[in-house]
Protein backbone atom coordinates (compact mmCIF):
# COMPACT_ATOMS: atom_id res chain seq x y z
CA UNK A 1 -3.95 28.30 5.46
CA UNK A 2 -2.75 28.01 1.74
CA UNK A 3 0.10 30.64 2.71
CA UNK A 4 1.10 28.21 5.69
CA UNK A 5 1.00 24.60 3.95
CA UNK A 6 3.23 26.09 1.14
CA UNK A 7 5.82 27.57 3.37
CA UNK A 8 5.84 24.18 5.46
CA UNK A 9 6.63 22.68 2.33
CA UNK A 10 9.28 24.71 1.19
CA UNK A 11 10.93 24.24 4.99
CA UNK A 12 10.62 20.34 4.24
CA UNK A 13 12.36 20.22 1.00
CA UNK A 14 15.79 22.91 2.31
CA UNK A 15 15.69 20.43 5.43
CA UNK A 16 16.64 17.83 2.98
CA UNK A 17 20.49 17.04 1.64
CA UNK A 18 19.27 13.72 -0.82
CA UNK A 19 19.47 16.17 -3.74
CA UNK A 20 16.86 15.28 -7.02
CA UNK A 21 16.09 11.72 -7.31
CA UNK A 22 13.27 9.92 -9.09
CA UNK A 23 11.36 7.93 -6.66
CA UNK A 24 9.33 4.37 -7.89
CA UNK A 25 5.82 4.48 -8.59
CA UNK A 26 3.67 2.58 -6.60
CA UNK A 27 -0.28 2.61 -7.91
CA UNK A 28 -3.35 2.96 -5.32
CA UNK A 29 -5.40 -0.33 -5.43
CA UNK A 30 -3.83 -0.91 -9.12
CA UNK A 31 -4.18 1.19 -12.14
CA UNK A 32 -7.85 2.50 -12.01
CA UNK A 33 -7.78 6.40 -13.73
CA UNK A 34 -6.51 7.48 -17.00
CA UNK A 35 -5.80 11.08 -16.35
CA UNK A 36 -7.35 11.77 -13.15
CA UNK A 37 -10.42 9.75 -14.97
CA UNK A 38 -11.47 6.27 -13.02
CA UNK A 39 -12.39 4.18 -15.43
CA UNK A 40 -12.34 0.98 -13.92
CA UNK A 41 -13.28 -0.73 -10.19
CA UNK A 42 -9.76 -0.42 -7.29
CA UNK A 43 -8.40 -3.65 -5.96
CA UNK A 44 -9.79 -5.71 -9.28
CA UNK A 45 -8.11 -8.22 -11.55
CA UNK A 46 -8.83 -5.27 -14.29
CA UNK A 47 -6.87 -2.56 -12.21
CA UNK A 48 -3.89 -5.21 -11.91
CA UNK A 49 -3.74 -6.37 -15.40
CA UNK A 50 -3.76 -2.36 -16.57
CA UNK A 51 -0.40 -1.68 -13.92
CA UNK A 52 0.90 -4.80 -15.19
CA UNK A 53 1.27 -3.09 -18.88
CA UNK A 54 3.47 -0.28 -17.66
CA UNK A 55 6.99 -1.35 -17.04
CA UNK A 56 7.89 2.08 -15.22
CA UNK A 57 5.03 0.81 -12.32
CA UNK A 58 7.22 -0.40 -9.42
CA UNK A 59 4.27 -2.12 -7.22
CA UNK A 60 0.77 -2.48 -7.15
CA UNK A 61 -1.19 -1.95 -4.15
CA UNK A 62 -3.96 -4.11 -2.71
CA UNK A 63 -5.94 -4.52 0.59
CA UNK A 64 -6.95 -8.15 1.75
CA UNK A 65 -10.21 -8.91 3.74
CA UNK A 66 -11.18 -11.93 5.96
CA UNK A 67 -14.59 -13.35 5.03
CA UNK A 68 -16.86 -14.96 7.42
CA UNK A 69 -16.19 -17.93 6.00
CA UNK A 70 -12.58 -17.44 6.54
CA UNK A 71 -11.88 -16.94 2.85
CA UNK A 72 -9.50 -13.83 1.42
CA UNK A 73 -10.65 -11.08 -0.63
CA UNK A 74 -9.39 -8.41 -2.36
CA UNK A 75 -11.56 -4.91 -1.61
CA UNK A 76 -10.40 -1.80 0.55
CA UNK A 77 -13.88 -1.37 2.44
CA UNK A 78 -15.35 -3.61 4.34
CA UNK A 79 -18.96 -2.85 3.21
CA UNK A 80 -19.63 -3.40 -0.32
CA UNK A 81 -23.70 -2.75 -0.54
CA UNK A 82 -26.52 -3.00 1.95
CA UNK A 83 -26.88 -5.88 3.87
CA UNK A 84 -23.09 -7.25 2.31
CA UNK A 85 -19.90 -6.71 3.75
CA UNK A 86 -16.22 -8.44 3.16
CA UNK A 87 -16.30 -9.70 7.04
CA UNK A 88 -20.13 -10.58 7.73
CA UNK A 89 -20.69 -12.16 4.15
CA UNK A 90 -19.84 -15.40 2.89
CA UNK A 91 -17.35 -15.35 -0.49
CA UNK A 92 -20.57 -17.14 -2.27
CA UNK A 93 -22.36 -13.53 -1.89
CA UNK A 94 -19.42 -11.51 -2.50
CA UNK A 95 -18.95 -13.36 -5.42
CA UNK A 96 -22.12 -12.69 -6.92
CA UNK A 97 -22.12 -8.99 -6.42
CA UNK A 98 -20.76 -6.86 -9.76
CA UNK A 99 -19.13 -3.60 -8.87
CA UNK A 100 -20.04 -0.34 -11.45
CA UNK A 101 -17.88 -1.48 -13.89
CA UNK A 102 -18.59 -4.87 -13.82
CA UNK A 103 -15.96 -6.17 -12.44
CA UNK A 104 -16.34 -9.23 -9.53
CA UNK A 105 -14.55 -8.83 -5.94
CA UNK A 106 -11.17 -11.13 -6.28
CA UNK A 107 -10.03 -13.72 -4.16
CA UNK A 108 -6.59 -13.38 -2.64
CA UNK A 109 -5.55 -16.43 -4.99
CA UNK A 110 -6.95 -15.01 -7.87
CA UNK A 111 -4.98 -12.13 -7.54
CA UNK A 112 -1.79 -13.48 -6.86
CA UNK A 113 -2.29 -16.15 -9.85
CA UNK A 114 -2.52 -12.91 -12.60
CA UNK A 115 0.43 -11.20 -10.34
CA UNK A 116 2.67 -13.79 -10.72
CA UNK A 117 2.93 -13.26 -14.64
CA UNK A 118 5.25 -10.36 -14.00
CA UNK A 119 7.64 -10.93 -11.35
CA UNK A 120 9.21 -7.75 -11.77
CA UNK A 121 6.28 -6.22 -10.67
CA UNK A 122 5.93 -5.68 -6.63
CA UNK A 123 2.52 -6.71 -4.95
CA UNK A 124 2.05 -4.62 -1.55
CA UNK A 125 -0.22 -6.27 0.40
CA UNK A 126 -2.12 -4.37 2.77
CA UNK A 127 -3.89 -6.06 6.11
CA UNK A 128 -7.14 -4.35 6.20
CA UNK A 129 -7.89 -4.17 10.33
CA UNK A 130 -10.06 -6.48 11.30
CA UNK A 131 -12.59 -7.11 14.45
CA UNK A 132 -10.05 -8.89 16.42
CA UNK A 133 -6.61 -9.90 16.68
CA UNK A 134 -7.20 -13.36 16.64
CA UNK A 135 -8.75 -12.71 13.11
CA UNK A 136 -6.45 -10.47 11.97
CA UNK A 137 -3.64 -13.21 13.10
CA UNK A 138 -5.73 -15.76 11.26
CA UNK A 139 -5.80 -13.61 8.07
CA UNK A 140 -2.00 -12.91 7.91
CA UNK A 141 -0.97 -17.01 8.37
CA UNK A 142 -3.65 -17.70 5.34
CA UNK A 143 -2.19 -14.85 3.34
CA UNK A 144 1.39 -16.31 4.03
CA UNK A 145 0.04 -19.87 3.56
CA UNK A 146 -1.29 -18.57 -0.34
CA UNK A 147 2.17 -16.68 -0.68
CA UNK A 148 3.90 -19.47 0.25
CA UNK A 149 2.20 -22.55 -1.75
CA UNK A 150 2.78 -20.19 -4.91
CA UNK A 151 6.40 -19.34 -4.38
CA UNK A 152 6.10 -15.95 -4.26
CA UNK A 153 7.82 -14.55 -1.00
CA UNK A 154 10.07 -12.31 -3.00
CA UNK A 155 7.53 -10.21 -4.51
CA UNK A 156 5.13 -9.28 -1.39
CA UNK A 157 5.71 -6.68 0.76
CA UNK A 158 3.35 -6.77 3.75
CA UNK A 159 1.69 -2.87 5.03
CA UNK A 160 -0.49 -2.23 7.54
CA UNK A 161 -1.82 0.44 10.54
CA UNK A 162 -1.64 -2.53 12.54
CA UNK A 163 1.50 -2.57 14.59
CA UNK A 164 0.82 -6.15 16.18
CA UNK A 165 -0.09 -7.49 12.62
CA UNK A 166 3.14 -6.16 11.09
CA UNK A 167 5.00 -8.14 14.33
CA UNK A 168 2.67 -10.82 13.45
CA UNK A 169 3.99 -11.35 9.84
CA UNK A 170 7.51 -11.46 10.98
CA UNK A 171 6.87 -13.57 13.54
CA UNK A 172 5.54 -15.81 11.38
CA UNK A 173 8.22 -14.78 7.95
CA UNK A 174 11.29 -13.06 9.96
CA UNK A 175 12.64 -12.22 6.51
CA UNK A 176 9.05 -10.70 5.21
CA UNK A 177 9.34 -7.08 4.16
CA UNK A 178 6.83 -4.78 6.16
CA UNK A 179 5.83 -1.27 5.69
CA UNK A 180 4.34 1.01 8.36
CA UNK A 181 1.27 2.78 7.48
CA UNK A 182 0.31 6.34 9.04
CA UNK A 183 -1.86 9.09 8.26
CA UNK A 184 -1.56 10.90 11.32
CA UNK A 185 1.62 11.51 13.61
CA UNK A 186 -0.39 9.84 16.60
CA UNK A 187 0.40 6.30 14.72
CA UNK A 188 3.90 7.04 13.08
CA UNK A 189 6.59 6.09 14.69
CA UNK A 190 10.01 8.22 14.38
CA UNK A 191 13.25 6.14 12.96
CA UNK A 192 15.05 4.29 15.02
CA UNK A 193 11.70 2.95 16.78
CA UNK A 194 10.76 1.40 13.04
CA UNK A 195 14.54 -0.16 12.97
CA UNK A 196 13.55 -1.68 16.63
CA UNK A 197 10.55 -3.23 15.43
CA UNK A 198 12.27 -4.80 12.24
CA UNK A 199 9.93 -2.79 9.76
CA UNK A 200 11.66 -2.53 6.21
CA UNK A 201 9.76 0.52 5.40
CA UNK A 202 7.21 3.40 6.34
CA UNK A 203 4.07 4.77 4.36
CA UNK A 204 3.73 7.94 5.95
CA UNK A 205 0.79 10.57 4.43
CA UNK A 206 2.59 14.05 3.72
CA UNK A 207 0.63 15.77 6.75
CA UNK A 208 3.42 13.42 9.09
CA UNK A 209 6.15 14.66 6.99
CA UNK A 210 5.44 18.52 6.91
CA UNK A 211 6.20 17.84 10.80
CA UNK A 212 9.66 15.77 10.34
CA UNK A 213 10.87 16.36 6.82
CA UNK A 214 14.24 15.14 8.64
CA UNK A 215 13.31 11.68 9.24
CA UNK A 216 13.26 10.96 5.79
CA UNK A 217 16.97 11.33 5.38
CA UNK A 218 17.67 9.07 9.03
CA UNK A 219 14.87 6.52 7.34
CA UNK A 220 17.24 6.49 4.19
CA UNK A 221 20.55 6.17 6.58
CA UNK A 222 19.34 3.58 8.55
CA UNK A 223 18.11 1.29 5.23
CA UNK A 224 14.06 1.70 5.54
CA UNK A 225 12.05 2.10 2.58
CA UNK A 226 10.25 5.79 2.65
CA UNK A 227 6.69 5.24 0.97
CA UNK A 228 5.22 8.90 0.31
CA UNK A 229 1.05 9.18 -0.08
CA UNK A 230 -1.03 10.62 -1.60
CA UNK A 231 1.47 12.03 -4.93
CA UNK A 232 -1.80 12.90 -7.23
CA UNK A 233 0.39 15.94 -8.82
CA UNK A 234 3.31 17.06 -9.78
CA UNK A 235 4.34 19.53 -7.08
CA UNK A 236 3.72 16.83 -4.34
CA UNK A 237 6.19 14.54 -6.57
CA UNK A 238 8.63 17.21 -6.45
CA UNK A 239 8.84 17.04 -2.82
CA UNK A 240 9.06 13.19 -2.63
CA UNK A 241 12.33 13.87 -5.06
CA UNK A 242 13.75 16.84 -3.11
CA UNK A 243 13.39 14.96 0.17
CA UNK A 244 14.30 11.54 -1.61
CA UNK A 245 11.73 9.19 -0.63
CA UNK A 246 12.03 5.47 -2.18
CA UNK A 247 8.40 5.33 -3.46
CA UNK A 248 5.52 7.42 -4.41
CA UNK A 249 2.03 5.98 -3.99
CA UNK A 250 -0.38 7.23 -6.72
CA UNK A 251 -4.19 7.26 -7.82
CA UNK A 252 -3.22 8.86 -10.99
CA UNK A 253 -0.35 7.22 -13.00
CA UNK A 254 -0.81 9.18 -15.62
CA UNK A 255 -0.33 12.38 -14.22
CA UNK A 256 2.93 11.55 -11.83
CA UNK A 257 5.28 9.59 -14.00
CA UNK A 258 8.17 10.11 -16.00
């Protein structure tokens, strides 16, 4: 299996004519290992403030919940302990939970507040799925309502599984940009389908590009952001440069950059 993966590889990066470029770093629910170390809690105001130290980090990464009470918080699962969940809890108990490192659960507005000190620094904004589309569609117009009253269109870009909730978003901001997420090739779409929609980008997991190393190069001709995941080592950041995708998304900084 080893044998196969590597020679798949090596087909992906000859497919490729972009020649050796550096891609941008994007971090995995902010800046949470030193080495391949975690030493603090993903998707915290902790993780943020550590990516926002590093000039060389092109985004940060963060997933946004809708809470029962139709507040917006920052966490990538939806349960956080026994008996407390992003979606069934109110933010008054997520707020009084601590997380292992003693961090609290942010609010959408919290985050965005401490993001907005480096405007340089790109905030991707993932919609987590939630149990409805009427409550996903009510999450993404409060998430554009936050953007919106902080003036801070120009440094969000919108991802998601959710094919409706990307459509969603630019029904609602026609000049948003919005990234495709996939893991599998069941949910990725091929290029000029993501041009129909209006999607800016794609976040495709390596096991979809081992199957079309090609689209990378028709993503790049046809002006979509190519968002490679997971890049934990060198080698897999070699073949984001051979292939010349525009980001690399990261759960270990320090091993990956430049």
């Amino acid at each position: 299996m080893r044998k196969v993966l590597i020679l798949a590889l090596a087909a992906a990066v000859l497919c490729s004519c972009a020649g050796n470029v550096r891609p941008k770093i994007l971090v995995h629910r902010g800046l949470v290992s030193e080495g391949t170390q975690f030493v603090t809690d993903e998707n915290t105001l902790d993780a943020l403030r550590r990516a926002q130290e590093h000039r060389d980090i092109g985004a940060v990464e963060f997933d946004v919940h809708l809470t029962r009470d139709s507040q917006l918080v920052i966490r990538h699962d939806n349960r956080i302990a026994d008996g407390l969940s992003c979606q069934g809890s109110r933010l008054e108990e997520i707020k009084a939970y601590t997380l292992p490192h003693g961090n609290k659960i942010p609010t959408l507005h919290e985050w965005l507040v401490q993001a907005k000190e480096t405007p340089w620094l790109r905030q991707a904004l993932e919609i987590k799925v939630q149990k409805n589309q009427q409550l996903e569609n009510l999450m993404i117009s409060k998430c554009i309502d936050e953007i919106k009253s902080l003036g801070m269109e120009d440094q969000i870009t919108f991802l998601s599984f959710s094919v409706e909730g990307l459509k969603e978003v630019l029904r609602i901001c026609p000049d948003a940009q919005v990234v495709l997420n996939s893991s599998s090739l069941h949910g990725s779409m091929p290029p000029e389908e993501v041009k129909a929609n209006g999607f800016t980008g794609v976040s495709y997991n390596i096991s979809v590009i081992l199957n079309h190393p090609e689209w990378v190069g028709q993503f790049r001709d046809l002006g979509i952001e190519t968002y490679l995941w997971m890049v934990n080592c060198p080698y897999t950041r070699s073949i984001a440069e051979d292939l010349g995708f525009t980001w690399i998304t990261t759960d270990f900084y320090d091993v990956v950059k430049y």
